[in-house]
Protein backbone atom coordinates (compact mmCIF):
# COMPACT_ATOMS: atom_id res chain seq x y z
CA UNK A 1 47.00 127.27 -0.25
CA UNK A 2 45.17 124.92 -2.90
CA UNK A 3 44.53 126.99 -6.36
CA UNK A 4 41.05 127.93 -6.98
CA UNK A 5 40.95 125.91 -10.46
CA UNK A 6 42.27 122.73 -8.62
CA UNK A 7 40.01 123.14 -6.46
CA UNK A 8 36.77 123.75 -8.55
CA UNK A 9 38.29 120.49 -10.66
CA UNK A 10 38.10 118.28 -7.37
CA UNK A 11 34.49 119.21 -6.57
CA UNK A 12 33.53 118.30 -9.68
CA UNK A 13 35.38 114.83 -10.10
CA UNK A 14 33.61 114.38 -6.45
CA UNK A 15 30.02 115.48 -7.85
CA UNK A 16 30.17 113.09 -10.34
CA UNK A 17 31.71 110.29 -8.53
CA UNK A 18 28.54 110.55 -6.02
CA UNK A 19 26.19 111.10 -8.56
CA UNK A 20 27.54 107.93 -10.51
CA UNK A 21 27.48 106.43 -7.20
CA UNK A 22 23.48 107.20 -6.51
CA UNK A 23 22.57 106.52 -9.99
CA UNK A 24 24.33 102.89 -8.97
CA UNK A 25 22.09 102.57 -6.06
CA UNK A 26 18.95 104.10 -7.05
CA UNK A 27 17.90 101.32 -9.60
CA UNK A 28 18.51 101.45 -13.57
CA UNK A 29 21.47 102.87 -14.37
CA UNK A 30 20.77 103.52 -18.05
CA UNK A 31 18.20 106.16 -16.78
CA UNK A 32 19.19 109.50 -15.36
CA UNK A 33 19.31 110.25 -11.67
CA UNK A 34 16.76 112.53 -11.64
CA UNK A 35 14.16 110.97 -13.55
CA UNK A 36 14.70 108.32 -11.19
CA UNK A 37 13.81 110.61 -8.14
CA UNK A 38 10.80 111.68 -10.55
CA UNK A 39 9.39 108.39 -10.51
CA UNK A 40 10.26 108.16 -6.68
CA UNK A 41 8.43 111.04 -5.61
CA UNK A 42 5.32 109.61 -7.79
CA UNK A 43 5.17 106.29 -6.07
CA UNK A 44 5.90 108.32 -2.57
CA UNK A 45 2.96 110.68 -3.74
CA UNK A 46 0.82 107.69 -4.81
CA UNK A 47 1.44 105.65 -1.20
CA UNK A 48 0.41 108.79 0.39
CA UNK A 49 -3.05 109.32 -1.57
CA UNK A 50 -3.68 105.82 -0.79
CA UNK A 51 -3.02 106.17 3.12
CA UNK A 52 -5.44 108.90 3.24
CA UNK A 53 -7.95 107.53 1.48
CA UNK A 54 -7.69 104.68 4.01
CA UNK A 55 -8.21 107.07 6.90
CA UNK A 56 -10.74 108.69 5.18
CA UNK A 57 -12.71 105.28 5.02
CA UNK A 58 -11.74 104.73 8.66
CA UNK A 59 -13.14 107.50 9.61
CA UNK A 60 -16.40 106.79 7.81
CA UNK A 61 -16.99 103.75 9.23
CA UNK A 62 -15.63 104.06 12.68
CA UNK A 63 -16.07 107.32 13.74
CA UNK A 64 -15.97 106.78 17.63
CA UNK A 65 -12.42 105.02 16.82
CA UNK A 66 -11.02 108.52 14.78
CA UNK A 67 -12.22 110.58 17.57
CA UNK A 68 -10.12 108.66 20.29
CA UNK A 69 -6.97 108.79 17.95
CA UNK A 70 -7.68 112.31 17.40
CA UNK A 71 -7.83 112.78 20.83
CA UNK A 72 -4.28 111.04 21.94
CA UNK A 73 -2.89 112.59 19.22
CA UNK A 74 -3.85 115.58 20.35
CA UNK A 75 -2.84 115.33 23.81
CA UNK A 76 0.73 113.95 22.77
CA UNK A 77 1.17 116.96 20.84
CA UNK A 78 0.04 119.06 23.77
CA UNK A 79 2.56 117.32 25.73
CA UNK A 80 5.31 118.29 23.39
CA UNK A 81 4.31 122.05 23.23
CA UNK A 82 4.36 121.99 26.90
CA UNK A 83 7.64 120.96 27.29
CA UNK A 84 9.25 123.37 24.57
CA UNK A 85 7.65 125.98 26.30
């Protein structure tokens, strides 16, 4: 059986190995992991407001054009539900 304290000591050494690992991969690695992810999730947040606000102004000016996406959209999801079902 592998003691508890050896144990706890391995996941550790193997947390910080990965998290060494992401902060290698995620970009600067003078800056912590998870102000990296911060930054991330504001660029993720910021490409999302700007997709939206793209529909929105496709929707404005081609309303016929939302209304027949909405529609297949809808019906592909209708398909799904039926099948689950």
């Amino acid at each position: 059986m592998t003691d508890t304290p050896n144990l706890e000591t391995h996941l550790e050494e193997g947390i910080g190995r990965l998290q060494d690992g992401l902060d290698g991969i995620a970009g600067d690695p003078g800056a912590p992991f998870a102000t990296r992810m911060q930054g991330a999730g504001g660029m993720a947040q910021q490409g999302l407001g700007d997709i939206l606000d793209t529909l929105r102004d496709m929707t404005a000016d081609r309303p016929l054009l939302a209304l027949i996406g909405a529609s297949v959209l809808g019906f592909v999801a209708s398909l799904f539900m039926r099948r689950r079902a």
